[in-house]
C-alpha atoms as a PDB file:
ATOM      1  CA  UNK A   1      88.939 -29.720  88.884  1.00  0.00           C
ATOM      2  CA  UNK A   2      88.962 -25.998  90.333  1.00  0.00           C
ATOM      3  CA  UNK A   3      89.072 -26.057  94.015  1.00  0.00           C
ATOM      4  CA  UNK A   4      88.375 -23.208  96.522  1.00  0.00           C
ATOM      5  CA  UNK A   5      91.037 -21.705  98.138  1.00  0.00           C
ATOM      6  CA  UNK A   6      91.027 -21.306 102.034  1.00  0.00           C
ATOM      7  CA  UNK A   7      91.411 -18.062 103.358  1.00  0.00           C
ATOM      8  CA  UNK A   8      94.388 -18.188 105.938  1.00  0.00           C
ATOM      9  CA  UNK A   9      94.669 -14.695 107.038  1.00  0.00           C
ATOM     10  CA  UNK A  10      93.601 -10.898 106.754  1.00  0.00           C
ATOM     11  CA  UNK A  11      95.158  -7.490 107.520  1.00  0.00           C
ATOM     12  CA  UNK A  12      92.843  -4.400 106.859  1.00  0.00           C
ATOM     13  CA  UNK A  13      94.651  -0.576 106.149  1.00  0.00           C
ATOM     14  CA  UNK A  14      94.148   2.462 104.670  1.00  0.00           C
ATOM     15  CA  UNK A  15      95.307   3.802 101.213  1.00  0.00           C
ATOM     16  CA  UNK A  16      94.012   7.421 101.073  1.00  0.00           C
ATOM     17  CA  UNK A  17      90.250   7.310 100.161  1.00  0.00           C
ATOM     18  CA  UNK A  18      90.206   3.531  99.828  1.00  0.00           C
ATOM     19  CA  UNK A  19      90.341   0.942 102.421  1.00  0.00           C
ATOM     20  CA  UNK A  20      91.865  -2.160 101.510  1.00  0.00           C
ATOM     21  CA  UNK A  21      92.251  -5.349 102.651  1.00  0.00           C
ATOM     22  CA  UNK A  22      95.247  -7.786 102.212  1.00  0.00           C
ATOM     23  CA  UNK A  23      93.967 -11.318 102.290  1.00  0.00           C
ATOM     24  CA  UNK A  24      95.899 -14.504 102.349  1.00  0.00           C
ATOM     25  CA  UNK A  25      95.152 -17.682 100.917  1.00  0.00           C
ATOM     26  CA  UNK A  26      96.178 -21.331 100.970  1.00  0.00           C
ATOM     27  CA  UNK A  27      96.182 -22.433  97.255  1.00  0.00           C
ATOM     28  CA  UNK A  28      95.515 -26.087  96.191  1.00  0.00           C
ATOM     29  CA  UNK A  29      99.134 -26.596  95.534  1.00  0.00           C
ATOM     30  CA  UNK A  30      99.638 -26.104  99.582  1.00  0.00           C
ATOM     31  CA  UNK A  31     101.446 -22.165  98.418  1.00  0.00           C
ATOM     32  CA  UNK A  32     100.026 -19.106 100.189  1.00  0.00           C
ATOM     33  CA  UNK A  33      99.765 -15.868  98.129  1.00  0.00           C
ATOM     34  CA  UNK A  34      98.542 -12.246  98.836  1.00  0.00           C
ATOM     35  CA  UNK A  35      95.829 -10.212  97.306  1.00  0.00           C
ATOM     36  CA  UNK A  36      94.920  -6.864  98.445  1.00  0.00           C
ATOM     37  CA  UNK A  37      91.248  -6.338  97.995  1.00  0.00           C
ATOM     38  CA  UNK A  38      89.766  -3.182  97.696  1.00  0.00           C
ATOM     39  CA  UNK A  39      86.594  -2.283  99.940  1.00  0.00           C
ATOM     40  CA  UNK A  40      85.307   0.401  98.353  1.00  0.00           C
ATOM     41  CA  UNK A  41      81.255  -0.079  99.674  1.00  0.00           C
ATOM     42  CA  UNK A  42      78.208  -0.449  97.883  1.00  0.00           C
ATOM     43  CA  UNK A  43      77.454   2.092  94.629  1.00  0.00           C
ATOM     44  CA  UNK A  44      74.612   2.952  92.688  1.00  0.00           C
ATOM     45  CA  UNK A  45      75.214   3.143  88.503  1.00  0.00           C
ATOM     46  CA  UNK A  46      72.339   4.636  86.645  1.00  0.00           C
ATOM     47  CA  UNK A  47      71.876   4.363  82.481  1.00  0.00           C
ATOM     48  CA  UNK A  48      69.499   7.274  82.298  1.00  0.00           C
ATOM     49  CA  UNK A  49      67.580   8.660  78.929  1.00  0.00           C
ATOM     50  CA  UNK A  50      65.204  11.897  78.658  1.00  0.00           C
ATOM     51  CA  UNK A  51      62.429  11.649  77.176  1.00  0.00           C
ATOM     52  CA  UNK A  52      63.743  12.213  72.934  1.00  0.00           C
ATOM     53  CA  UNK A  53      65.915   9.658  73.662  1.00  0.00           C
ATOM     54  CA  UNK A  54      69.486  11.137  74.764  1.00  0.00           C
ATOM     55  CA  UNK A  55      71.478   8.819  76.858  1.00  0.00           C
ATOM     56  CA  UNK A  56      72.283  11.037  80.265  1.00  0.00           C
ATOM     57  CA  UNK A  57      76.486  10.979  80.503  1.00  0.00           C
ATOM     58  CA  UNK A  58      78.750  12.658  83.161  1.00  0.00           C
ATOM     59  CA  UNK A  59      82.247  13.904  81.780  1.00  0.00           C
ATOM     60  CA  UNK A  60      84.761  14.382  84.176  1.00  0.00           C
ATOM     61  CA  UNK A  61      88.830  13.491  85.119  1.00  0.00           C
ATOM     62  CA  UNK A  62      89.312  10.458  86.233  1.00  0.00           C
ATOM     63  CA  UNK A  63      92.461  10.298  88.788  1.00  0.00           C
ATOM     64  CA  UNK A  64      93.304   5.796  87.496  1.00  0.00           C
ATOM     65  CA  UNK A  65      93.200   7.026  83.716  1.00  0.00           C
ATOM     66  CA  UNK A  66      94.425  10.321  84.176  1.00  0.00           C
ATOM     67  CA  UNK A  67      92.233  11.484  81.786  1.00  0.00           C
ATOM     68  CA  UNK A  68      88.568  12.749  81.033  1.00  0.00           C
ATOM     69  CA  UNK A  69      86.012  10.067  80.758  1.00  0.00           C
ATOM     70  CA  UNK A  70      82.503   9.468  80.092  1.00  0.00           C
ATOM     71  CA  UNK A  71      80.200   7.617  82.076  1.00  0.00           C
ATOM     72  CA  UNK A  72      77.093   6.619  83.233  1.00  0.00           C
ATOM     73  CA  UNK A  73      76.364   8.564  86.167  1.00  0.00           C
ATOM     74  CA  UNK A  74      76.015   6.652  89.984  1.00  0.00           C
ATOM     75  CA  UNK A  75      78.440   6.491  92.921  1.00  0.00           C
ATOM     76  CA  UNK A  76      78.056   5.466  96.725  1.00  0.00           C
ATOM     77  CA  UNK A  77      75.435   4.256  98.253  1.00  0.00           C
ATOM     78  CA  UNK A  78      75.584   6.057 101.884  1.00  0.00           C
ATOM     79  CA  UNK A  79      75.654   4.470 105.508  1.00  0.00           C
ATOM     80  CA  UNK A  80      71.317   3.662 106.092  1.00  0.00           C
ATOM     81  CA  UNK A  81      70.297   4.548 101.983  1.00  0.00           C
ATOM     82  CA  UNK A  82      68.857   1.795  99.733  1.00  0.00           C
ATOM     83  CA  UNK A  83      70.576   1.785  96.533  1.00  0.00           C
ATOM     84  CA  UNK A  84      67.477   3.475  94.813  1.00  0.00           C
ATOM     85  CA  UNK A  85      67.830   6.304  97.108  1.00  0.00           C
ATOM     86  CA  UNK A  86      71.131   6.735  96.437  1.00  0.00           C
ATOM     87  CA  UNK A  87      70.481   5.948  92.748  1.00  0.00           C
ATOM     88  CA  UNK A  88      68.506   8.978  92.943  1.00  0.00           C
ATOM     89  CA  UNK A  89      70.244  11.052  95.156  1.00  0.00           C
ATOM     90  CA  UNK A  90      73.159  10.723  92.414  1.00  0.00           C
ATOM     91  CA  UNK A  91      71.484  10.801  89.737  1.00  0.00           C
ATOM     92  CA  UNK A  92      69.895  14.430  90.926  1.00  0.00           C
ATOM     93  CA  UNK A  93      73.136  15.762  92.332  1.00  0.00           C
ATOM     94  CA  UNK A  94      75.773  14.873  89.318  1.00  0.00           C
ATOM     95  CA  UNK A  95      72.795  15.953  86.269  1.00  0.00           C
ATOM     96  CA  UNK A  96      70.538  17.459  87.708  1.00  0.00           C
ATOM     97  CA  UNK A  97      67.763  15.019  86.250  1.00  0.00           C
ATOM     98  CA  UNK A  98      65.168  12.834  87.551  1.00  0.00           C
ATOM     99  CA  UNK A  99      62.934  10.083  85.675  1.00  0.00           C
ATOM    100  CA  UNK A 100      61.370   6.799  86.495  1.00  0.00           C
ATOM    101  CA  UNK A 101      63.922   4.259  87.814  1.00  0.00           C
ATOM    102  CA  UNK A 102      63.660   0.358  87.401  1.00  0.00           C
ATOM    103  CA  UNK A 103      66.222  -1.774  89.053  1.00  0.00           C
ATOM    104  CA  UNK A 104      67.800  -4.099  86.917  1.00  0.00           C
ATOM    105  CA  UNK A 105      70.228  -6.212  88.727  1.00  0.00           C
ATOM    106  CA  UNK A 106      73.324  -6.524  90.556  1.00  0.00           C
ATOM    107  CA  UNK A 107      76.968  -6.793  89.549  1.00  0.00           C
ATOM    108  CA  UNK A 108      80.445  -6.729  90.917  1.00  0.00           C
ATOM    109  CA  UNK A 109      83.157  -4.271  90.596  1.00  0.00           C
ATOM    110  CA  UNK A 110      86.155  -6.576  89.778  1.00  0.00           C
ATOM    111  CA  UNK A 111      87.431  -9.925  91.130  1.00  0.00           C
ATOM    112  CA  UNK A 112      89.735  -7.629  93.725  1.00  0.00           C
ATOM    113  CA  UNK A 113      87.199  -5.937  94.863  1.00  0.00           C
ATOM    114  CA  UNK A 114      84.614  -6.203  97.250  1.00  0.00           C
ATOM    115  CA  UNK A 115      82.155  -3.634  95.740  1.00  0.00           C
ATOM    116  CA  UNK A 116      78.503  -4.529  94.455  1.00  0.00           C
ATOM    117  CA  UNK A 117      77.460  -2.344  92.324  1.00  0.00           C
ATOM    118  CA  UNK A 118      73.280  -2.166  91.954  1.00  0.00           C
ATOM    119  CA  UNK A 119      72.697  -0.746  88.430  1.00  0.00           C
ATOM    120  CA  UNK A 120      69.193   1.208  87.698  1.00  0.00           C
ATOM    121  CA  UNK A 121      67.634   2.107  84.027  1.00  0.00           C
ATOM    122  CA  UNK A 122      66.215   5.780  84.376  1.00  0.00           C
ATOM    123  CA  UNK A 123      63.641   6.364  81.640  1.00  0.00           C
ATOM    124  CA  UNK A 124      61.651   9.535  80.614  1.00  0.00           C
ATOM    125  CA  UNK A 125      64.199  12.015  82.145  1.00  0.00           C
ATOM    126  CA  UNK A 126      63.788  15.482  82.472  1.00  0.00           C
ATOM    127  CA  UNK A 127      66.214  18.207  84.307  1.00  0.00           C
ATOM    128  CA  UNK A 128      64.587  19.428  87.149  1.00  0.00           C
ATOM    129  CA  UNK A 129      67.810  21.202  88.764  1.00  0.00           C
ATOM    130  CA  UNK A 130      71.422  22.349  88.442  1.00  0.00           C
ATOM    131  CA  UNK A 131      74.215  19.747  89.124  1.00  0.00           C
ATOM    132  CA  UNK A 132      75.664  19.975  92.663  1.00  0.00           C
ATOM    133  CA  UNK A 133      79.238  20.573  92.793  1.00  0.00           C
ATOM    134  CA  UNK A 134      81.292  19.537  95.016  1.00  0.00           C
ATOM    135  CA  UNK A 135      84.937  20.819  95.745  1.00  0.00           C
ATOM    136  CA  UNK A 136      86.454  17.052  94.511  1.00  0.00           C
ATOM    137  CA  UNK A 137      83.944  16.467  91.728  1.00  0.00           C
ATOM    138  CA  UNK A 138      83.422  18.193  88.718  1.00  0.00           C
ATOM    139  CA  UNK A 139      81.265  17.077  86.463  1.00  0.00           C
ATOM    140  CA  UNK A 140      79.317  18.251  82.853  1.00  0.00           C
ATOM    141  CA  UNK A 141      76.377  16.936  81.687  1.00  0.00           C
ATOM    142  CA  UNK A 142      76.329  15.584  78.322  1.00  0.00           C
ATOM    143  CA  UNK A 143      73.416  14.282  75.908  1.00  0.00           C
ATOM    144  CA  UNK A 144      74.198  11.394  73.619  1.00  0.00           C
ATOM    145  CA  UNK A 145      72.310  10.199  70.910  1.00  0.00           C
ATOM    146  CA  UNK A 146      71.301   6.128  71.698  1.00  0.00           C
ATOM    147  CA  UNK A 147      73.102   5.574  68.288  1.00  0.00           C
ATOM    148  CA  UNK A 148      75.921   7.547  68.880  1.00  0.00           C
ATOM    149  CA  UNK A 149      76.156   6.001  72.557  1.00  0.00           C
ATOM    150  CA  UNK A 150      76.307   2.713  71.227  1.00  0.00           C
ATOM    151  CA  UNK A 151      78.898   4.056  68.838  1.00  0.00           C
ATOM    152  CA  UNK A 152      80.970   5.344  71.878  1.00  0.00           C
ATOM    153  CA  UNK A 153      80.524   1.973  73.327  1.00  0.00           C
ATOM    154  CA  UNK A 154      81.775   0.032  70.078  1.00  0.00           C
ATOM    155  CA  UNK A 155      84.472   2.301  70.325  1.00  0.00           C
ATOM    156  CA  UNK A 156      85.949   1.245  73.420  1.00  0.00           C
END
């Protein structure tokens, strides 16, 4: 039978952008182990479609991958902003669009770390400015298809 493990210590620090946290725990077996655990806030992620139906992406490099991704469009929620504020907020400053948003649940990040992400359908989108951009962040706007999205899904 799975048993919880009891937290026995925890040491917070800095790595760059991130703060982390390495946390020690008693397993069943009576071992300790360490896990560093990320703490990276709360974000906003946002599946977005205009109004003929193109799924609203944001290319851009991603530093882990070292390469240029796709996504869905979102990041952090700020210090005193709901997560459909900053759902919107993003949303606005990485495309440029705005639409109707409809919360649809939360999720976490990964098991090692502490985000929860709150994830938002946007329906009915239209672009009502330029994308901000920010010295850090450079993003392009990209309309997909919903059958070639779920292609690019399928495709890993």
């Amino acid at each position: 039978m799975i048993q919880e493990w009891k937290k026995v210590g925890e040491v917070p620090y800095e790595a760059g952008y991130r703060k982390v946290k390495r946390k020690t725990f008693m397993l069943p077996n009576g071992k300790t182990d360490d896990y560093d655990i990320i703490d990276t806030g709360r974000t906003a992620s946002i599946f977005a479609m205009t109004k003929d139906g193109k799924v609203i992406l944001a290319r851009q490099f991603r530093q882990a991958q070292e390469k240029i991704l796709l996504e869905l469009p979102g990041g952090y929620i700020d210090e005193g902003e709901t997560p459909l504020e900053a759902a919107k907020r993003e949303l606005l400053e990485e495309t440029g669009y705005k639409g109707n948003f409809k919360f649809i649940g939360q999720t976490f990040h990964t098991a090692y770390d502490e985000n929860i992400r709150s994830n938002f359908v946007v329906t009915d989108c239209e672009k009502v400015a330029e994308p901000v951009i920010f010295d850090n962040e450079h993003i392009e706007v990209v309309l997909m298809p919903l059958p070639e999205f779920r292609e690019h899904l399928r495709s890993g």
